[in-house]
C-alpha atoms as a PDB file:
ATOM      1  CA  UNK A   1       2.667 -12.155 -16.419  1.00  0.00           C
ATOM      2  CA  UNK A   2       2.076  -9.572 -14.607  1.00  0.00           C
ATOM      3  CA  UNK A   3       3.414  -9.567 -10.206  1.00  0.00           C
ATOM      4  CA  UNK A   4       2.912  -7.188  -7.839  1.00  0.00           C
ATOM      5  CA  UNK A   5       5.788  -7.871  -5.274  1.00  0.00           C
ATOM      6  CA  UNK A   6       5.310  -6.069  -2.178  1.00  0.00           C
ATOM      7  CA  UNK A   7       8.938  -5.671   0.710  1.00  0.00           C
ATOM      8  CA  UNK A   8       8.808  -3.587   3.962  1.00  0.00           C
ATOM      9  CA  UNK A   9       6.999  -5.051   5.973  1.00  0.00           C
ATOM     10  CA  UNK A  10       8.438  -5.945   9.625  1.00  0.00           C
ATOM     11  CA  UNK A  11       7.756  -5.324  13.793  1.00  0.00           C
ATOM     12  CA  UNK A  12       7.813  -1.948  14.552  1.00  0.00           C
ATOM     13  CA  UNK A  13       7.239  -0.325  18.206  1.00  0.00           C
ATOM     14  CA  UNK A  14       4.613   2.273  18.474  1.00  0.00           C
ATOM     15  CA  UNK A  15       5.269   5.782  16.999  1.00  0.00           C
ATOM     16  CA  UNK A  16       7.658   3.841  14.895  1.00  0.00           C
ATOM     17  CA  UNK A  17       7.793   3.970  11.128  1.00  0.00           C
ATOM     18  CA  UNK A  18       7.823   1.738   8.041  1.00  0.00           C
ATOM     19  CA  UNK A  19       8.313   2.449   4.545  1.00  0.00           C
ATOM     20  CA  UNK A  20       6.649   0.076   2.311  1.00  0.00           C
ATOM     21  CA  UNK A  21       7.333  -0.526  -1.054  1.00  0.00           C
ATOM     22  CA  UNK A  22       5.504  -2.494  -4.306  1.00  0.00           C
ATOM     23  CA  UNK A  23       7.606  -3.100  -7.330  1.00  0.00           C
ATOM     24  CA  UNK A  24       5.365  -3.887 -10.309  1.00  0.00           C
ATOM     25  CA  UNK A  25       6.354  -5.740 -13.499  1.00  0.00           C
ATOM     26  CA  UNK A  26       3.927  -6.834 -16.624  1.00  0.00           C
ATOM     27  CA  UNK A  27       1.759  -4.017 -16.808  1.00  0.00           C
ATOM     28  CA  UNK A  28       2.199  -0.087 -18.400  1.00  0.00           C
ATOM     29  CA  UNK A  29       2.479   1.085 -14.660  1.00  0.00           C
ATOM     30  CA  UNK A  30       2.344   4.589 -15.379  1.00  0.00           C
ATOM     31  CA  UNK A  31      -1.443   4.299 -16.244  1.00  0.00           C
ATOM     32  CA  UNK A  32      -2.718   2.303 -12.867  1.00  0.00           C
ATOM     33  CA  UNK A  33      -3.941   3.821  -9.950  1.00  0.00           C
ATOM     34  CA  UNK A  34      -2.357   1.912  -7.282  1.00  0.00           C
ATOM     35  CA  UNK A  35      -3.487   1.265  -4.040  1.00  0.00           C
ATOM     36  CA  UNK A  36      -2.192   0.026  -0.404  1.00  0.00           C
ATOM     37  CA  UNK A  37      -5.075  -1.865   1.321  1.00  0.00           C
ATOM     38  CA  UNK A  38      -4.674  -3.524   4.765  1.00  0.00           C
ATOM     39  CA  UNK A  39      -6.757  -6.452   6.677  1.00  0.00           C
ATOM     40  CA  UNK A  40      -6.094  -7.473  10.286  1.00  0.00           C
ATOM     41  CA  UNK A  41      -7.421 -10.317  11.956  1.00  0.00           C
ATOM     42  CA  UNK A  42     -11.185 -10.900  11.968  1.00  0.00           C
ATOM     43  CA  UNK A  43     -11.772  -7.543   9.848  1.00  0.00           C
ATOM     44  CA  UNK A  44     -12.470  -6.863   6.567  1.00  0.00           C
ATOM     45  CA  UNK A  45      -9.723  -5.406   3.685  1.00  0.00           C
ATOM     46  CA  UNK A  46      -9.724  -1.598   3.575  1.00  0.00           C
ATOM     47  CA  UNK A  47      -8.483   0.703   1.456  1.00  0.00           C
ATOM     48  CA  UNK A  48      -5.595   2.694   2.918  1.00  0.00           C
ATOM     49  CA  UNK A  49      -4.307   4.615   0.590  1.00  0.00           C
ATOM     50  CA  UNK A  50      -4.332   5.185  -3.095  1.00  0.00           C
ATOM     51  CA  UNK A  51      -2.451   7.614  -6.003  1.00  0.00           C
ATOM     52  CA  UNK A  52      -4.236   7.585  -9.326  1.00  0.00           C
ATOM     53  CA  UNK A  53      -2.123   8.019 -12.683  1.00  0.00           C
ATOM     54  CA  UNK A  54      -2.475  11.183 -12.253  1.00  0.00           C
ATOM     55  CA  UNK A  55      -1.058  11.730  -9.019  1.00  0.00           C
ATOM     56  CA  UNK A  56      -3.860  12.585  -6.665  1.00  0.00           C
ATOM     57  CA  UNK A  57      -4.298  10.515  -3.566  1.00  0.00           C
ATOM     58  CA  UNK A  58      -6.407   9.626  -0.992  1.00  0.00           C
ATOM     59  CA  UNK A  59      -6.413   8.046   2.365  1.00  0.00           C
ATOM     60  CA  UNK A  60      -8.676   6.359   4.845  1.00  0.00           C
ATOM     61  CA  UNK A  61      -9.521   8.887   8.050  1.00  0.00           C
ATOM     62  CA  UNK A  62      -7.429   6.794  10.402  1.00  0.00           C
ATOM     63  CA  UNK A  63      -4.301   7.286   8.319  1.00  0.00           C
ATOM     64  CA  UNK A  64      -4.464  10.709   7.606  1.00  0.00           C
ATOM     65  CA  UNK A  65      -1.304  12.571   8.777  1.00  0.00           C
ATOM     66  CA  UNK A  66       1.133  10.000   9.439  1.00  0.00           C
ATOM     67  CA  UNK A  67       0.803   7.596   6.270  1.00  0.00           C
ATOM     68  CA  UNK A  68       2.007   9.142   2.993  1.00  0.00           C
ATOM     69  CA  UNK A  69       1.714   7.059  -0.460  1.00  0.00           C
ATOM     70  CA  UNK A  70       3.749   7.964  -3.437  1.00  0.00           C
ATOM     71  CA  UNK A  71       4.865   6.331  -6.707  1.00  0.00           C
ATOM     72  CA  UNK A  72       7.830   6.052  -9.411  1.00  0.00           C
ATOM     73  CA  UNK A  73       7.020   5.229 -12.527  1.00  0.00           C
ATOM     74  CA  UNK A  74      10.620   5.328 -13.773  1.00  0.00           C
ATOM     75  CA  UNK A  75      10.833   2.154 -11.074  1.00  0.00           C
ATOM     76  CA  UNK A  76       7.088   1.027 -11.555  1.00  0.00           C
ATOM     77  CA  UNK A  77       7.216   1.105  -7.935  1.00  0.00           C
ATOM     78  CA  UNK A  78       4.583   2.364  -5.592  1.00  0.00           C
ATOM     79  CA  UNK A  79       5.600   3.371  -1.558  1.00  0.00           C
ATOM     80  CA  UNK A  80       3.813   3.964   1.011  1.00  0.00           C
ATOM     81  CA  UNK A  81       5.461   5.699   4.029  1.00  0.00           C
ATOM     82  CA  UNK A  82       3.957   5.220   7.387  1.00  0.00           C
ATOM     83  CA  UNK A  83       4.821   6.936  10.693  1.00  0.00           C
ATOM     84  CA  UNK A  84       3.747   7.070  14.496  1.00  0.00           C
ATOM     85  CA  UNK A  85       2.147   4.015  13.724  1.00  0.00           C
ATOM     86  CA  UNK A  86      -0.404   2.470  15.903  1.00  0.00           C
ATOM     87  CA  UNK A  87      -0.902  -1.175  17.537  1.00  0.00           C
ATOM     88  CA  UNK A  88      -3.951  -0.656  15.329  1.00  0.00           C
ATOM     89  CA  UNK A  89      -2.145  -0.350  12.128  1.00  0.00           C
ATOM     90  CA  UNK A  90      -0.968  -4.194  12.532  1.00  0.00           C
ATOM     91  CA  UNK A  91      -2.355  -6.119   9.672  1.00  0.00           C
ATOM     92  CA  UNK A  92      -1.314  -7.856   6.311  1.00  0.00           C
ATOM     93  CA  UNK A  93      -0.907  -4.790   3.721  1.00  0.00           C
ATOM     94  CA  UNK A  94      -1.436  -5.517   0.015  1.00  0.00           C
ATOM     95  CA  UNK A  95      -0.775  -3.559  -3.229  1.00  0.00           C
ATOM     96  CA  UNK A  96      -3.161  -3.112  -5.828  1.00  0.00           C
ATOM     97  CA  UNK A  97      -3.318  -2.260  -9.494  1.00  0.00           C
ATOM     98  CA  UNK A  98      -6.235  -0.976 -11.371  1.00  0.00           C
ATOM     99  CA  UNK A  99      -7.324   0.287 -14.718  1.00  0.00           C
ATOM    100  CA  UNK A 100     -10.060   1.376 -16.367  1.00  0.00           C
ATOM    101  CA  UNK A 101     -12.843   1.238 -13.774  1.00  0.00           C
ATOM    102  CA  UNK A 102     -11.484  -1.812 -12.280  1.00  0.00           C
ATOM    103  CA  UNK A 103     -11.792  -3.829 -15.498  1.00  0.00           C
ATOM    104  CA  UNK A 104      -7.980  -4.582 -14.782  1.00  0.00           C
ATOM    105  CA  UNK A 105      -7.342  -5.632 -11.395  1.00  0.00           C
ATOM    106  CA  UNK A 106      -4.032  -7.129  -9.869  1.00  0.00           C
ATOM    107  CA  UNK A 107      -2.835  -7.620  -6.047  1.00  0.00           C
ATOM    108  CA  UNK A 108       0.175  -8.503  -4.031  1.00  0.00           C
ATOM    109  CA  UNK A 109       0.865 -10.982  -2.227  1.00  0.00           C
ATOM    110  CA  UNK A 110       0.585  -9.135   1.246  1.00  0.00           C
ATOM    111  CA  UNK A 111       3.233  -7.825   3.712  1.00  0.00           C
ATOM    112  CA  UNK A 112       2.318  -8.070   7.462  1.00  0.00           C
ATOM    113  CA  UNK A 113       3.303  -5.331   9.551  1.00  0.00           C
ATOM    114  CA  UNK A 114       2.812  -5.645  13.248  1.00  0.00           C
ATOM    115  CA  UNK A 115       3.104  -2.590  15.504  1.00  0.00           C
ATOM    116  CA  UNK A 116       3.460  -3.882  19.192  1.00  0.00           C
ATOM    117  CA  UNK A 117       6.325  -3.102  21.927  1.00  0.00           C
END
């Protein structure tokens, strides 16, 4: 069976930071890209950030500079590290697992993060 179980998640004040992190269990981790996608209220999931098996990431233009992602795969964990975050970061942040051109596909259950003082 294979769970993505995402922990981090919190209230944060602006220019704050959060580390989030994704522990994975039931599939060969090492050979996923994983990805941290966000949706707030009223808007539609985006990708945020993702690290393919190979190590190369990417990041959505809004992020860039303050959110870092990163992996283990001795812990078949995934992290995301995100600083001077915004009141417009706030939203429910979900990991992601795929393989092979999406044929495998697996998500978290979401971890809200809200950014507000």
């Amino acid at each position: 069976q294979v769970q993505l179980v995402e922990s981090g998640g919190g209230l944060v004040q602006p220019g704050g930071s959060l580390r989030l992190s994704c522990a994975a269990s039931g599939i060969i981790f090492r050979i996923y890209t994983m990805g941290w996608y966000r949706q707030a209220p009223g808007k539609q999931r985006e990708l945020v950030a993702a690290i393919t098996s190979g190590d190369s990431t990417n990041y959505v233009d809004s992020v860039k500079g303050r959110f870092t992602i990163s992996r283990d795969n001795a812990k078949n964990t995934v992290y995301l590290q995100m600083n001077r975050l915004k009141p417009e970061d706030t939203a429910v942040y979900y990991c992601n697992a795929e393989a092979i051109l999406g044929r495998y596909q697996f998500w978290g259950q979401g971890t809200q993060v809200t950014v507000s003082s």
